[in-house]
PDB file of N, CA and C in Angstrom:
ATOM      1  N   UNK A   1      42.728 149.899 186.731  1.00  0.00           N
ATOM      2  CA  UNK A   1      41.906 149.973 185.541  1.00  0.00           C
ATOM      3  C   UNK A   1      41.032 148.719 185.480  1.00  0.00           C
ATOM      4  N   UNK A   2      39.653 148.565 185.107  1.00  0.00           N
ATOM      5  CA  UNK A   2      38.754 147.932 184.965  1.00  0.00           C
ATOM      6  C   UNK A   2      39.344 147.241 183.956  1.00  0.00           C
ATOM      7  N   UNK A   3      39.022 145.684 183.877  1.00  0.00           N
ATOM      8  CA  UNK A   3      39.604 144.507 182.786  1.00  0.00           C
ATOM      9  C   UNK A   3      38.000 144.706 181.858  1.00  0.00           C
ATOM     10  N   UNK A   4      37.789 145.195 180.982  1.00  0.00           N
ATOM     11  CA  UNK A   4      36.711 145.055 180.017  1.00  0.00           C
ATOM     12  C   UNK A   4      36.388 144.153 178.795  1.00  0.00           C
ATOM     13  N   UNK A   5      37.712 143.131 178.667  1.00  0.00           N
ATOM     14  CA  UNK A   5      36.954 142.546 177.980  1.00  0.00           C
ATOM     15  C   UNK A   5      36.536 141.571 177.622  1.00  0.00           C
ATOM     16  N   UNK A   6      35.554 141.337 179.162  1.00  0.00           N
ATOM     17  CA  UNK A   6      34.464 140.664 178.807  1.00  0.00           C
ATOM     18  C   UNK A   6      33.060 141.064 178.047  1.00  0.00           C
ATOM     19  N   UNK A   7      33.024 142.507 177.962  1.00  0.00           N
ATOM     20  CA  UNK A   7      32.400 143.108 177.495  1.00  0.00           C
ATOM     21  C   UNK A   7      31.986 143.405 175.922  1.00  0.00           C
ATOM     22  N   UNK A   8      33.159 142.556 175.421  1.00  0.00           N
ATOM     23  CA  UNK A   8      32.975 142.409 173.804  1.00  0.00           C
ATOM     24  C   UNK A   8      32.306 141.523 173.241  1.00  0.00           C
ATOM     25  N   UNK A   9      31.184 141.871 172.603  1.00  0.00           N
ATOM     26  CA  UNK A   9      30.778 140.967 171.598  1.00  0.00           C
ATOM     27  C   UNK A   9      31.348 140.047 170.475  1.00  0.00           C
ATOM     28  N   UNK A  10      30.622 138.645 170.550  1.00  0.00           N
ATOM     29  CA  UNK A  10      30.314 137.807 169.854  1.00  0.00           C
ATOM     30  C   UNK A  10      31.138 138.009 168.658  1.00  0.00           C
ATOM     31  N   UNK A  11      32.129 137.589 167.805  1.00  0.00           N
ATOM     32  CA  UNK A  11      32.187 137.660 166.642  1.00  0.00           C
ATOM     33  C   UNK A  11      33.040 139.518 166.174  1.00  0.00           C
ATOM     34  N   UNK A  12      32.843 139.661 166.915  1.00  0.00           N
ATOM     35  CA  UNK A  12      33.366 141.620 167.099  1.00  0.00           C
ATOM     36  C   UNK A  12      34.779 141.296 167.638  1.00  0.00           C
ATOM     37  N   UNK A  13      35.784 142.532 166.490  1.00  0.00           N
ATOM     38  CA  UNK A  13      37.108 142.634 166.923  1.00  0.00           C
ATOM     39  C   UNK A  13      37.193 143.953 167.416  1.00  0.00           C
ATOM     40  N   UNK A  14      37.775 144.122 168.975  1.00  0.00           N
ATOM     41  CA  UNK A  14      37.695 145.442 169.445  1.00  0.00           C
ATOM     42  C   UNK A  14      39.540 145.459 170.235  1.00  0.00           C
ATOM     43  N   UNK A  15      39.713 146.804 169.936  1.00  0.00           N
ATOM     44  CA  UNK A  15      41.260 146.745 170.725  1.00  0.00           C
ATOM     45  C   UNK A  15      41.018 147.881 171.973  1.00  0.00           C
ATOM     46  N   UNK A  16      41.821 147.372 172.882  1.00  0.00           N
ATOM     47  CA  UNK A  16      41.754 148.618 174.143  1.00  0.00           C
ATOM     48  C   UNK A  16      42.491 149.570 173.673  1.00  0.00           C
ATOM     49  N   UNK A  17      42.266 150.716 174.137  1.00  0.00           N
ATOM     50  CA  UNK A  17      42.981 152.055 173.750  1.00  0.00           C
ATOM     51  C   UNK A  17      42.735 152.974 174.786  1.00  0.00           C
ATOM     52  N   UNK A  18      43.739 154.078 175.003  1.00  0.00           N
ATOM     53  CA  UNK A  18      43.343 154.939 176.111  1.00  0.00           C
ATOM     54  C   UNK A  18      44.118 156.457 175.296  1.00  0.00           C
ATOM     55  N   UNK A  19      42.896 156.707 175.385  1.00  0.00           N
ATOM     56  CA  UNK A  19      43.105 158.418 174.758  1.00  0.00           C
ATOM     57  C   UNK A  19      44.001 159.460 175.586  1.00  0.00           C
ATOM     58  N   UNK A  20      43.919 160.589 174.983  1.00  0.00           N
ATOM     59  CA  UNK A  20      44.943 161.143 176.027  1.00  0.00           C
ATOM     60  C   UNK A  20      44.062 162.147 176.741  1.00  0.00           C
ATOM     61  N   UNK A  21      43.160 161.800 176.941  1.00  0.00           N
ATOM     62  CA  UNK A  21      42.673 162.627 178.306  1.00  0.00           C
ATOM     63  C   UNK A  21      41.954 161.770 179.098  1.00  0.00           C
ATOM     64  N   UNK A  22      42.796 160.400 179.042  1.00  0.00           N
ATOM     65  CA  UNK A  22      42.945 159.469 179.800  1.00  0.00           C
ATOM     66  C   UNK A  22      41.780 158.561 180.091  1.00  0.00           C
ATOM     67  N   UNK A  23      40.760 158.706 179.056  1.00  0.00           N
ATOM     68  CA  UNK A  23      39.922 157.329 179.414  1.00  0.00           C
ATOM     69  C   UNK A  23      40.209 156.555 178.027  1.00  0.00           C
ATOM     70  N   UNK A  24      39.143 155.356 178.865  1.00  0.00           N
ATOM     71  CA  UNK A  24      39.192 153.870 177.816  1.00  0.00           C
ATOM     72  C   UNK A  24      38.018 153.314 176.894  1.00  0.00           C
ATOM     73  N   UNK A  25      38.901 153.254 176.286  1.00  0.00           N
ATOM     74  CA  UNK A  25      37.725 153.146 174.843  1.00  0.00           C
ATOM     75  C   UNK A  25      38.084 151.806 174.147  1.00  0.00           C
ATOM     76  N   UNK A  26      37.118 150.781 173.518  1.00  0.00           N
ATOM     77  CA  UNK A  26      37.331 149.635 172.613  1.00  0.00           C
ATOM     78  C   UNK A  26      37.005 150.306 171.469  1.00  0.00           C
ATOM     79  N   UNK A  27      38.028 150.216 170.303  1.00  0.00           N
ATOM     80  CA  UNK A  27      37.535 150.580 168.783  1.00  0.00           C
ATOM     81  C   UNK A  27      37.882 149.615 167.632  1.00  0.00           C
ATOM     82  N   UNK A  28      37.549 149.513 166.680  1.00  0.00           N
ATOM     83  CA  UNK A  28      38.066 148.279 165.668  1.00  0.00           C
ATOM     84  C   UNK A  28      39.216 149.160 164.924  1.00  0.00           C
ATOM     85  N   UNK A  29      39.857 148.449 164.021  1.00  0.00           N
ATOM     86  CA  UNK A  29      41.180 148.763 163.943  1.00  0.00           C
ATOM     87  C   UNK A  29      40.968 149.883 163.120  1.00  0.00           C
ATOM     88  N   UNK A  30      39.860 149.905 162.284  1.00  0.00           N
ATOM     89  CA  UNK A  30      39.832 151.053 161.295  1.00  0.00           C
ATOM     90  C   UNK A  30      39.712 152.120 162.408  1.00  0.00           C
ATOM     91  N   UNK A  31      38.738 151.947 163.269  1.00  0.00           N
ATOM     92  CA  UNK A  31      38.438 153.511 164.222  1.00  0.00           C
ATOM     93  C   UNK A  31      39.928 153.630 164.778  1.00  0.00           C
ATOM     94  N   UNK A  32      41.071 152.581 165.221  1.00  0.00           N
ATOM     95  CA  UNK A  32      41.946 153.043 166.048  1.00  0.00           C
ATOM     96  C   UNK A  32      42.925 153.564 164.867  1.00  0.00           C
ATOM     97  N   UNK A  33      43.137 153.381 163.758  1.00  0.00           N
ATOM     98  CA  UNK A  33      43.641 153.739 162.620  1.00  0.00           C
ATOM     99  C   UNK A  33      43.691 155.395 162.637  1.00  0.00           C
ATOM    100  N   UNK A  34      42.539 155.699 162.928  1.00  0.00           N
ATOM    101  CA  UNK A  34      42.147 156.916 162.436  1.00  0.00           C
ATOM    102  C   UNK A  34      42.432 157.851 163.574  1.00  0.00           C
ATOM    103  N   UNK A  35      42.509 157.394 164.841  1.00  0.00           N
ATOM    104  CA  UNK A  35      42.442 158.134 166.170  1.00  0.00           C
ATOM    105  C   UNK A  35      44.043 158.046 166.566  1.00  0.00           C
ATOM    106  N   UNK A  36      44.666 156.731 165.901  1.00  0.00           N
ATOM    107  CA  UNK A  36      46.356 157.208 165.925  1.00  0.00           C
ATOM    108  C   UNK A  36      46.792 158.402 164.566  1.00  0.00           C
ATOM    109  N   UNK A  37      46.157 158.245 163.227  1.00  0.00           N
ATOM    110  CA  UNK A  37      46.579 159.806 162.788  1.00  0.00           C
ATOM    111  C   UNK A  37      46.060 160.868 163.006  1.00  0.00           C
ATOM    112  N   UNK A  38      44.993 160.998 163.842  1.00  0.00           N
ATOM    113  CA  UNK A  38      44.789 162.159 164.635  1.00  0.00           C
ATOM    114  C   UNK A  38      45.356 162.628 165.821  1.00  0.00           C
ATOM    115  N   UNK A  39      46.480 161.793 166.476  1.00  0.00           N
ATOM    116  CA  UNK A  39      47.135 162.019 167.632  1.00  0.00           C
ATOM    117  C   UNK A  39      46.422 162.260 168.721  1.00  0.00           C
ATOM    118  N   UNK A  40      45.339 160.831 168.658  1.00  0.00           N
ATOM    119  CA  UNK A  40      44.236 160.831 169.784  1.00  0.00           C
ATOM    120  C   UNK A  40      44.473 160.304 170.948  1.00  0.00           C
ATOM    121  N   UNK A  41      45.265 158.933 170.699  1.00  0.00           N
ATOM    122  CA  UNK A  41      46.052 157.997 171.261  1.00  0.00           C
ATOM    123  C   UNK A  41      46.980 157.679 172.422  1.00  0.00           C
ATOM    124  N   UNK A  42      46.717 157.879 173.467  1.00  0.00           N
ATOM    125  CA  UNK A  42      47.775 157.586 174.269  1.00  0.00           C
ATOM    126  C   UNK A  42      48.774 156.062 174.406  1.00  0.00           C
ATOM    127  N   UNK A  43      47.655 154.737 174.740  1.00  0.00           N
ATOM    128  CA  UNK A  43      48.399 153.581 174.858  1.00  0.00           C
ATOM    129  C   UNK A  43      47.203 152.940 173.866  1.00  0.00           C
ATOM    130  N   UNK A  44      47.778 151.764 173.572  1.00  0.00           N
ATOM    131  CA  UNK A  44      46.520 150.713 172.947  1.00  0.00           C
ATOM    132  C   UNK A  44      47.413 149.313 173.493  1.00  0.00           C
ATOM    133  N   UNK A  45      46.332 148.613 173.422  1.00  0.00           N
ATOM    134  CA  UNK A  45      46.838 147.330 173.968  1.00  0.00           C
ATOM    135  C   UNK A  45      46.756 146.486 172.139  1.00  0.00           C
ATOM    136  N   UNK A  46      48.139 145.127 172.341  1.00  0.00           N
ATOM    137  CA  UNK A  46      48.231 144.342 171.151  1.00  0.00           C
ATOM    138  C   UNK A  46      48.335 143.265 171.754  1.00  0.00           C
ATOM    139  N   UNK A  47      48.272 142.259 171.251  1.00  0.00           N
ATOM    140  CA  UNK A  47      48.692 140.998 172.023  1.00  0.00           C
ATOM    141  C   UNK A  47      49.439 140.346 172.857  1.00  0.00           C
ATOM    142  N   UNK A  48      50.470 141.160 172.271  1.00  0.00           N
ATOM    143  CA  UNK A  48      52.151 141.152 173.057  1.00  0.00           C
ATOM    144  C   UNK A  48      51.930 141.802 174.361  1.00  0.00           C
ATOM    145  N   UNK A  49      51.133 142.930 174.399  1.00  0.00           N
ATOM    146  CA  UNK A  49      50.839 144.135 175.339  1.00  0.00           C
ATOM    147  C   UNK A  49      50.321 145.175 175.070  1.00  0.00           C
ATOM    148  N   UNK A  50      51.045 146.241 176.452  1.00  0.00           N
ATOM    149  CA  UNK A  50      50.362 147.696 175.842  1.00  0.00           C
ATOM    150  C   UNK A  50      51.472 148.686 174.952  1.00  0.00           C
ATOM    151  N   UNK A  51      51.125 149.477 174.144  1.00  0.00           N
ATOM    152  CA  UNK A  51      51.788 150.119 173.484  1.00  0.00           C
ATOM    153  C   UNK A  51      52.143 151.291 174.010  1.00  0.00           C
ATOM    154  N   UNK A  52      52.756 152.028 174.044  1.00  0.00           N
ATOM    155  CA  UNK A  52      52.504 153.466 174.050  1.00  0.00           C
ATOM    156  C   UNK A  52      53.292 154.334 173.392  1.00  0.00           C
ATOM    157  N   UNK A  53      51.965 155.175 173.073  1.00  0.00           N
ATOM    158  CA  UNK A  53      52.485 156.065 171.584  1.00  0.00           C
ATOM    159  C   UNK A  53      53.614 156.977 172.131  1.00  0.00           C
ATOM    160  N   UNK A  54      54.598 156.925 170.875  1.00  0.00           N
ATOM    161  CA  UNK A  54      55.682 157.997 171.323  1.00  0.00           C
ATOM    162  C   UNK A  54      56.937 157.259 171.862  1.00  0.00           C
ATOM    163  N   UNK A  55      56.808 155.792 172.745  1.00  0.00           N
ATOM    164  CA  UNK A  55      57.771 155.081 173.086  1.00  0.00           C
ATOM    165  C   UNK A  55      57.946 153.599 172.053  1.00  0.00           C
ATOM    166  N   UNK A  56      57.032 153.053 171.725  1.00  0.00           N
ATOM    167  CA  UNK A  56      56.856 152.078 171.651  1.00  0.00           C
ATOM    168  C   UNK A  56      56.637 152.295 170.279  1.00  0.00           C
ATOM    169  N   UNK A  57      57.673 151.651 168.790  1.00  0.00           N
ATOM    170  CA  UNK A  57      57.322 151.142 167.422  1.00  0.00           C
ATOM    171  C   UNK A  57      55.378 150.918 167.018  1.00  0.00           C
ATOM    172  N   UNK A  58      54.827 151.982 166.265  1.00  0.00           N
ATOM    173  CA  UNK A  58      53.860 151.948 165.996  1.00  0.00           C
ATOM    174  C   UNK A  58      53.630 152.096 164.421  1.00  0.00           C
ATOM    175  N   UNK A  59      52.978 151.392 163.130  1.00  0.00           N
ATOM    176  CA  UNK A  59      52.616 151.899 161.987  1.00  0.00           C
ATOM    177  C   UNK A  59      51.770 152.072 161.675  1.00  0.00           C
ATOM    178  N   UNK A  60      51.341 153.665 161.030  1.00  0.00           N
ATOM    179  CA  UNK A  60      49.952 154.685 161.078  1.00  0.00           C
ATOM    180  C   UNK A  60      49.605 154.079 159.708  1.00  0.00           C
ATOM    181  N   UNK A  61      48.362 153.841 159.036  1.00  0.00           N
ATOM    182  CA  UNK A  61      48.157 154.010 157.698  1.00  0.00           C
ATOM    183  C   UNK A  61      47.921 155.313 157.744  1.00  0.00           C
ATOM    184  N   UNK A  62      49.195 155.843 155.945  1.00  0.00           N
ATOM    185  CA  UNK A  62      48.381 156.788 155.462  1.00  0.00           C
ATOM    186  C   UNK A  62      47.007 156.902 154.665  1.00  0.00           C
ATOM    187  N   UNK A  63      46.276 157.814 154.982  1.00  0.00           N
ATOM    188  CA  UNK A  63      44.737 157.506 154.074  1.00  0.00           C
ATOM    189  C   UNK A  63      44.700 158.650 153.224  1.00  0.00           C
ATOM    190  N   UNK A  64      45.924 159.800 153.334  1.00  0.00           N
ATOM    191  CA  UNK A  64      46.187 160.575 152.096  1.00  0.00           C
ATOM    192  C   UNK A  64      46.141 159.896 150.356  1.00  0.00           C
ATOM    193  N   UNK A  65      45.722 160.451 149.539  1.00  0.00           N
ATOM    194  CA  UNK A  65      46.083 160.243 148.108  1.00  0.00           C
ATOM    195  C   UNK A  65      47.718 160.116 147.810  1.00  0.00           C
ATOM    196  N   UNK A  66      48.131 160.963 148.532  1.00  0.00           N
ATOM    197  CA  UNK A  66      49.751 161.318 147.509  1.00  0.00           C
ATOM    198  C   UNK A  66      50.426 160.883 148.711  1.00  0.00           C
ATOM    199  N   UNK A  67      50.532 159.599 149.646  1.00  0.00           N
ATOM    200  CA  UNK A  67      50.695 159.027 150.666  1.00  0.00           C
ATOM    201  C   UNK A  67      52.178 158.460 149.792  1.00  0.00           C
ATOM    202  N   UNK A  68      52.066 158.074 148.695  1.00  0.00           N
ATOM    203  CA  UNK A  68      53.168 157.167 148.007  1.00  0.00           C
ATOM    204  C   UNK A  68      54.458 158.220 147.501  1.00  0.00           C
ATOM    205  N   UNK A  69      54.268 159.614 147.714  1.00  0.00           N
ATOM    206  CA  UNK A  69      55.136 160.792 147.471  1.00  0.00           C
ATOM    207  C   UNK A  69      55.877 160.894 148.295  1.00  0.00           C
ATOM    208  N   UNK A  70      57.106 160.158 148.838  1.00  0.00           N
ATOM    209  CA  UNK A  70      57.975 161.429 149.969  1.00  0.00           C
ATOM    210  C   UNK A  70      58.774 162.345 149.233  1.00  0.00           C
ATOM    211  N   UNK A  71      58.922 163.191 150.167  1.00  0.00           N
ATOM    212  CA  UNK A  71      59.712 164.443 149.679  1.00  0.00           C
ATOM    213  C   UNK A  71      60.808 164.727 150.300  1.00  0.00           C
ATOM    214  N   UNK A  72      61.401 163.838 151.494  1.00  0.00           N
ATOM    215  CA  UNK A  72      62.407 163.874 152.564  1.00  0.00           C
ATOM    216  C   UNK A  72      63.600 163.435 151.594  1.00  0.00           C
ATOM    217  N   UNK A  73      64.343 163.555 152.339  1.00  0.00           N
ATOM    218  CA  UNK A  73      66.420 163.065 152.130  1.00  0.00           C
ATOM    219  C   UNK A  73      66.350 161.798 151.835  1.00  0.00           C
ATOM    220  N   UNK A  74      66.531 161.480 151.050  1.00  0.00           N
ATOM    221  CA  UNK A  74      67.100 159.981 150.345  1.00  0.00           C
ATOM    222  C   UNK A  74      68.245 159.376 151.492  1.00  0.00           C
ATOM    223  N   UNK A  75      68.207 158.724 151.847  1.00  0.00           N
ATOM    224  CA  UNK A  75      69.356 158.229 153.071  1.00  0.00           C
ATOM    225  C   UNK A  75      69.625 156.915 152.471  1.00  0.00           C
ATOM    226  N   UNK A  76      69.016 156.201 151.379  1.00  0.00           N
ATOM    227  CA  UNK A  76      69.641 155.062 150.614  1.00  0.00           C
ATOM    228  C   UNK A  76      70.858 155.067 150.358  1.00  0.00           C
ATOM    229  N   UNK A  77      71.235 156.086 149.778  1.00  0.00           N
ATOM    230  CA  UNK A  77      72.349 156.843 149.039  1.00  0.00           C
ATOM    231  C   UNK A  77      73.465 155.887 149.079  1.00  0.00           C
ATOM    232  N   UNK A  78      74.234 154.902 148.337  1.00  0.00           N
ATOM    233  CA  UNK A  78      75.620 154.673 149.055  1.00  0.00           C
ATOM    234  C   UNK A  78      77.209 155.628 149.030  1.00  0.00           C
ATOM    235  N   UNK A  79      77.605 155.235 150.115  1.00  0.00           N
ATOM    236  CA  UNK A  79      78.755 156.323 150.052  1.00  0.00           C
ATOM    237  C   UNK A  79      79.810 155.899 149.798  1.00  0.00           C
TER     238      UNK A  79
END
C-alpha cells in the first residue's frame, strides 16, 4: 500500500481509511463518522495503528434524535 500522507494538507486533519471494496481514502472525522454508521468501513488507521472494523473496539456516534432511548435488557440489574 502506498504511504499517502504526505499528501495532506497544511493545517487539514485527515485519517486513512480503507473501504470495503478495498480502496483508500483520507476523510475528516466527521466524513469517517458517517461512513462507519453506514458500514462503509473496512480498516482506518489511529495513532496507535490500524483498526479494523468488526475486530478491533470502535465508537460510532449516534446522529439519530432518540439516540439517548435504549430499549435493550437492563444488565445493571444486581442479583
Amino acid at each position: 500500500m502506498t504511504d499517502r500522507r504526505g499528501l495532506r494538507r497544511e493545517g487539514s486533519y485527515s485519517i486513512e481509511a480503507i473501504l470495503n471494496d478495498g480502496t483508500f481514502h483520507l476523510f475528516t472525522s466527521q466524513v469517517l463518522d458517517v461512513m462507519l454508521a453506514n458500514n462503509r468501513v473496512a480498516r482506518f488507521r489511529r495513532s496507535s495503528g490500524w483498526v479494523t472494523i468488526g475486530v478491533d473496539p470502535v465508537r460510532v456516534k449516534c446522529r439519530r434524535e432518540d439516540s439517548h432511548n435504549y430499549y435493550g435488557l437492563d444488565r445493571r440489574a444486581a442479583y
